[in-house]
C-alpha atoms as a PDB file:
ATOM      1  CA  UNK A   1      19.326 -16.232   6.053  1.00  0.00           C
ATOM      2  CA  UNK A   2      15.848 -18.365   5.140  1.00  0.00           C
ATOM      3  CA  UNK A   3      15.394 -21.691   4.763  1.00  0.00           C
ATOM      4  CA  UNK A   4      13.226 -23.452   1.872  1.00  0.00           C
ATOM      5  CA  UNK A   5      10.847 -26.147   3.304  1.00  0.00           C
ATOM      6  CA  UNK A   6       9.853 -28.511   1.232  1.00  0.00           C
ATOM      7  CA  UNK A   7       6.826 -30.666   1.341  1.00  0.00           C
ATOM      8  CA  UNK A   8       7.129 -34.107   0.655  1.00  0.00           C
ATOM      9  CA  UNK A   9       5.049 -37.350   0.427  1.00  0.00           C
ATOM     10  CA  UNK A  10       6.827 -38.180   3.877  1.00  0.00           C
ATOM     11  CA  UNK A  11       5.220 -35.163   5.491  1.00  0.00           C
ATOM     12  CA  UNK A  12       1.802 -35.453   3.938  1.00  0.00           C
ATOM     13  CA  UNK A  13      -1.213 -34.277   5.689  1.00  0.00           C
ATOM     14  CA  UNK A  14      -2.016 -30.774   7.257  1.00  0.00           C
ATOM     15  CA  UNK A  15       0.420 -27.567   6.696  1.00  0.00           C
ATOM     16  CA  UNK A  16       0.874 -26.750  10.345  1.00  0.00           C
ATOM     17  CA  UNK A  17       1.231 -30.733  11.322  1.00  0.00           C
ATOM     18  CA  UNK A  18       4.025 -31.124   8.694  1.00  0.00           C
ATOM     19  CA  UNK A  19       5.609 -27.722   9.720  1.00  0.00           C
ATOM     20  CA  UNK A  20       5.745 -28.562  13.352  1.00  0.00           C
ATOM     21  CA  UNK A  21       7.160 -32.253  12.483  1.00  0.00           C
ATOM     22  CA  UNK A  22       9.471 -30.732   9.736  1.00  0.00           C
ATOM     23  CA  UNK A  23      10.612 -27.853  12.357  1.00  0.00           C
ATOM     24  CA  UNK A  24      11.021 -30.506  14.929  1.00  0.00           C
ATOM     25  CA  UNK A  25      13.598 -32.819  12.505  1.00  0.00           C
ATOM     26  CA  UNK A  26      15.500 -29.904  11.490  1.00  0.00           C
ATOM     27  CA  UNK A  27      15.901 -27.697  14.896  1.00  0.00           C
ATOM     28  CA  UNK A  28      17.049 -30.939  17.184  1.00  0.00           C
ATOM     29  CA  UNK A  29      16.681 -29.021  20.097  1.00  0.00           C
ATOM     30  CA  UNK A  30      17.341 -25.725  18.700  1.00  0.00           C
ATOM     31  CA  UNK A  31      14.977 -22.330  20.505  1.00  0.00           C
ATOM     32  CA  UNK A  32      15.375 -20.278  17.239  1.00  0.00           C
ATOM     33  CA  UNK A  33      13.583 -20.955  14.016  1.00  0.00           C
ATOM     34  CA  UNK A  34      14.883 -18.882  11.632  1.00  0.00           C
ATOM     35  CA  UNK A  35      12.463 -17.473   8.748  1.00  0.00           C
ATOM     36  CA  UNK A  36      11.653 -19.970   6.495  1.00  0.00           C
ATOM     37  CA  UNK A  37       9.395 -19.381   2.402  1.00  0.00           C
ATOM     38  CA  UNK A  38       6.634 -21.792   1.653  1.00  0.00           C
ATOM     39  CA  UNK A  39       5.608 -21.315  -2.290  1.00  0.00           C
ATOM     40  CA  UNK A  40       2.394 -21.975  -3.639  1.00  0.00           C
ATOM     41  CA  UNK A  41      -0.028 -21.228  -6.686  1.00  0.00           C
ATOM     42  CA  UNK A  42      -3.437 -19.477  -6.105  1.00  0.00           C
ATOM     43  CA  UNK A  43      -3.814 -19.954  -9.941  1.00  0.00           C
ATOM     44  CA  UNK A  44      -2.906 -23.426 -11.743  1.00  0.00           C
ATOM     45  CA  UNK A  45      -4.339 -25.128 -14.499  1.00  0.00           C
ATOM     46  CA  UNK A  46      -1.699 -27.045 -16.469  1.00  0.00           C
ATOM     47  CA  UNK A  47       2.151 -26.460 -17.661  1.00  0.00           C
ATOM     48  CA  UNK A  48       1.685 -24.522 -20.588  1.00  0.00           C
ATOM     49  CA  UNK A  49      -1.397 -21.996 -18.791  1.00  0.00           C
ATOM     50  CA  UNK A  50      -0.636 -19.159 -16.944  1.00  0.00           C
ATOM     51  CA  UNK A  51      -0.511 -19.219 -13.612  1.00  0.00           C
ATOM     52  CA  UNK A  52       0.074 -16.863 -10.086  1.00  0.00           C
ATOM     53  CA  UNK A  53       2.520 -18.216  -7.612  1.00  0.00           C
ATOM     54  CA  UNK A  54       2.240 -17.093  -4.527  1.00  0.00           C
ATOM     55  CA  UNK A  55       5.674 -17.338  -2.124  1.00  0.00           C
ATOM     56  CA  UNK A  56       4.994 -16.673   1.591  1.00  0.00           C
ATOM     57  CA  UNK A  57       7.831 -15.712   4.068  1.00  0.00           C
ATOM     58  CA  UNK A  58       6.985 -17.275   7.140  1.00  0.00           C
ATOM     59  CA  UNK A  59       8.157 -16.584  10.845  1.00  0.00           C
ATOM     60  CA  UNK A  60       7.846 -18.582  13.814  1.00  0.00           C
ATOM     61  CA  UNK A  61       8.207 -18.084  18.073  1.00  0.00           C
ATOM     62  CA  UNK A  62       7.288 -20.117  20.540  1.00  0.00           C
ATOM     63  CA  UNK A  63       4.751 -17.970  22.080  1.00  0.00           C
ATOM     64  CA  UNK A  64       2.672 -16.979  18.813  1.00  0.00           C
ATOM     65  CA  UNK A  65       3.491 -19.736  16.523  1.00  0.00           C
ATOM     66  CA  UNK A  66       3.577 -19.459  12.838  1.00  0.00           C
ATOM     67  CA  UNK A  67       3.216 -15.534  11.210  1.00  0.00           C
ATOM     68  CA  UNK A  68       3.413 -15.438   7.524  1.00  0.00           C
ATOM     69  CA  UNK A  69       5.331 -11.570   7.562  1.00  0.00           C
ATOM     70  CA  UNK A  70       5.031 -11.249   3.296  1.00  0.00           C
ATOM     71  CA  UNK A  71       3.056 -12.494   0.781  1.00  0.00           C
ATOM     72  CA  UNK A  72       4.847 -11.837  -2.816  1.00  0.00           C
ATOM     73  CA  UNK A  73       2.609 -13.108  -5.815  1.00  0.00           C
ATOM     74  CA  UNK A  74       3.601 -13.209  -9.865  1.00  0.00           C
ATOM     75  CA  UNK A  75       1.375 -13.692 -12.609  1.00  0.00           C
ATOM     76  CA  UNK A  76       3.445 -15.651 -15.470  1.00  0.00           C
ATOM     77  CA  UNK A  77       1.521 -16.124 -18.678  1.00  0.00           C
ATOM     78  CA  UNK A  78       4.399 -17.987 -20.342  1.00  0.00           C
ATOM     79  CA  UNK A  79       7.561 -20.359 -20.333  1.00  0.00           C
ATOM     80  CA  UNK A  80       9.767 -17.088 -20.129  1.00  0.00           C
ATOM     81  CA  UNK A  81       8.704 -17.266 -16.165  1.00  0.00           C
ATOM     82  CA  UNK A  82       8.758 -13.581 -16.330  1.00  0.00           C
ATOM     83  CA  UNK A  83       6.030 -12.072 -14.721  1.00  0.00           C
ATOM     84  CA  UNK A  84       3.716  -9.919 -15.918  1.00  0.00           C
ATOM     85  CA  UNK A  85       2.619  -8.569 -12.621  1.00  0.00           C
ATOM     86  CA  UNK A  86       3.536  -8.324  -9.333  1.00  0.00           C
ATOM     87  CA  UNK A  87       2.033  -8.048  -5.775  1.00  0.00           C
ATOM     88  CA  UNK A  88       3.881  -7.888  -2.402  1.00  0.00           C
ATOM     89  CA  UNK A  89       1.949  -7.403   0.550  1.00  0.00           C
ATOM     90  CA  UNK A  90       2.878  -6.914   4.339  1.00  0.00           C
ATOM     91  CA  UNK A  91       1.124  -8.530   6.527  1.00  0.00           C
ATOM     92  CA  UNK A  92       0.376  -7.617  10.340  1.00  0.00           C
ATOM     93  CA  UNK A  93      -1.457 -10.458  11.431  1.00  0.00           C
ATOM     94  CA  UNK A  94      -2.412 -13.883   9.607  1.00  0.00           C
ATOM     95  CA  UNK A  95      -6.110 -12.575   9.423  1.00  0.00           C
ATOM     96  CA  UNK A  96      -4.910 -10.101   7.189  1.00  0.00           C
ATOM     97  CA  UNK A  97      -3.977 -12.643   4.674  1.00  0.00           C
ATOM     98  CA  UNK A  98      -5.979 -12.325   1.285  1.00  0.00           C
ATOM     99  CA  UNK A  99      -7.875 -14.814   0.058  1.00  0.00           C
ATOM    100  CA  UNK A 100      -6.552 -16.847  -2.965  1.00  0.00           C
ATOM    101  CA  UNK A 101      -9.701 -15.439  -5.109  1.00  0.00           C
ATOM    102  CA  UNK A 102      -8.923 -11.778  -4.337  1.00  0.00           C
ATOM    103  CA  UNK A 103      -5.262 -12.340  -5.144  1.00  0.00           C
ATOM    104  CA  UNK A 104      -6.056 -13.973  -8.719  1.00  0.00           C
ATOM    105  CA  UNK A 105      -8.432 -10.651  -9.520  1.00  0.00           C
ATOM    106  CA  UNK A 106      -5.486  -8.526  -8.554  1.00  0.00           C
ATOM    107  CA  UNK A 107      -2.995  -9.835 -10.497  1.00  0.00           C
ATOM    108  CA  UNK A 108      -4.036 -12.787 -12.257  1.00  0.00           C
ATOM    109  CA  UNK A 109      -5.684 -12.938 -15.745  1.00  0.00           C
ATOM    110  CA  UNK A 110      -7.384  -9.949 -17.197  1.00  0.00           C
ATOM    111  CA  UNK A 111     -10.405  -9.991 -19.135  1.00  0.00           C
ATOM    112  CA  UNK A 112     -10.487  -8.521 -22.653  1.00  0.00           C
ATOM    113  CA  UNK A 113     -12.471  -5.769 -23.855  1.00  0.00           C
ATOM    114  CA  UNK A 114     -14.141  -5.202 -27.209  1.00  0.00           C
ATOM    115  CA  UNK A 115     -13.668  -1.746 -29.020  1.00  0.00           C
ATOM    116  CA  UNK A 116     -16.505  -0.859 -30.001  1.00  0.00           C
ATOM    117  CA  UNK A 117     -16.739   0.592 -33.645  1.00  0.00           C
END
């Protein structure tokens, strides 16, 4: 089983700062952290524009720290939240983590071409 972390106004600031205090209210003493998702959009411009959200299964030990594992992104063009592509991606190590402007050309928007008459 994940868990869903959830950033809020209370944990404001840096991702790994408000992971390690968020992981720190939760586990109470706890060794295991069990994998957790963190969602995200590489692509946003309003509501009613499409966008690519990115959702990032995360795992974390003691000795290593924080490994995101999978990187799943959709490119949604409407309200129907269906997307119209899809990209998973296993990662080995957190270097291997692509950047948020070589995600968007993979998936996101396409441009359109001109027959030519």
């Amino acid at each position: 089983m994940t868990d869903t972390f959830s950033l809020q106004l209370k944990l404001s600031g840096k991702l790994r700062d408000s992971l390690s205090q968020h992981l720190q209210e939760v586990l109470q003493g706890e060794i295991h952290v069990r994998p957790f998702y963190l969602a995200t959009y590489s692509l946003w411009k309003d509501e009613e524009s499409p966008y690519v959200q990115c959702d990032l299964k995360v795992k974390y030990d003691e000795n290593n720290g924080f490994k995101v594992d999978t990187m799943e992104a959709r490119y949604v063009m409407d309200r129907s939240f269906n997307p119209v592509r899809t990209l998973e991606i296993r990662l080995m190590d957190n270097e291997d983590m692509p950047t948020r402007e070589k995600v968007n050309s993979t998936i996101g928007p396409r441009k359109k071409r001109r027959l030519k008459l």
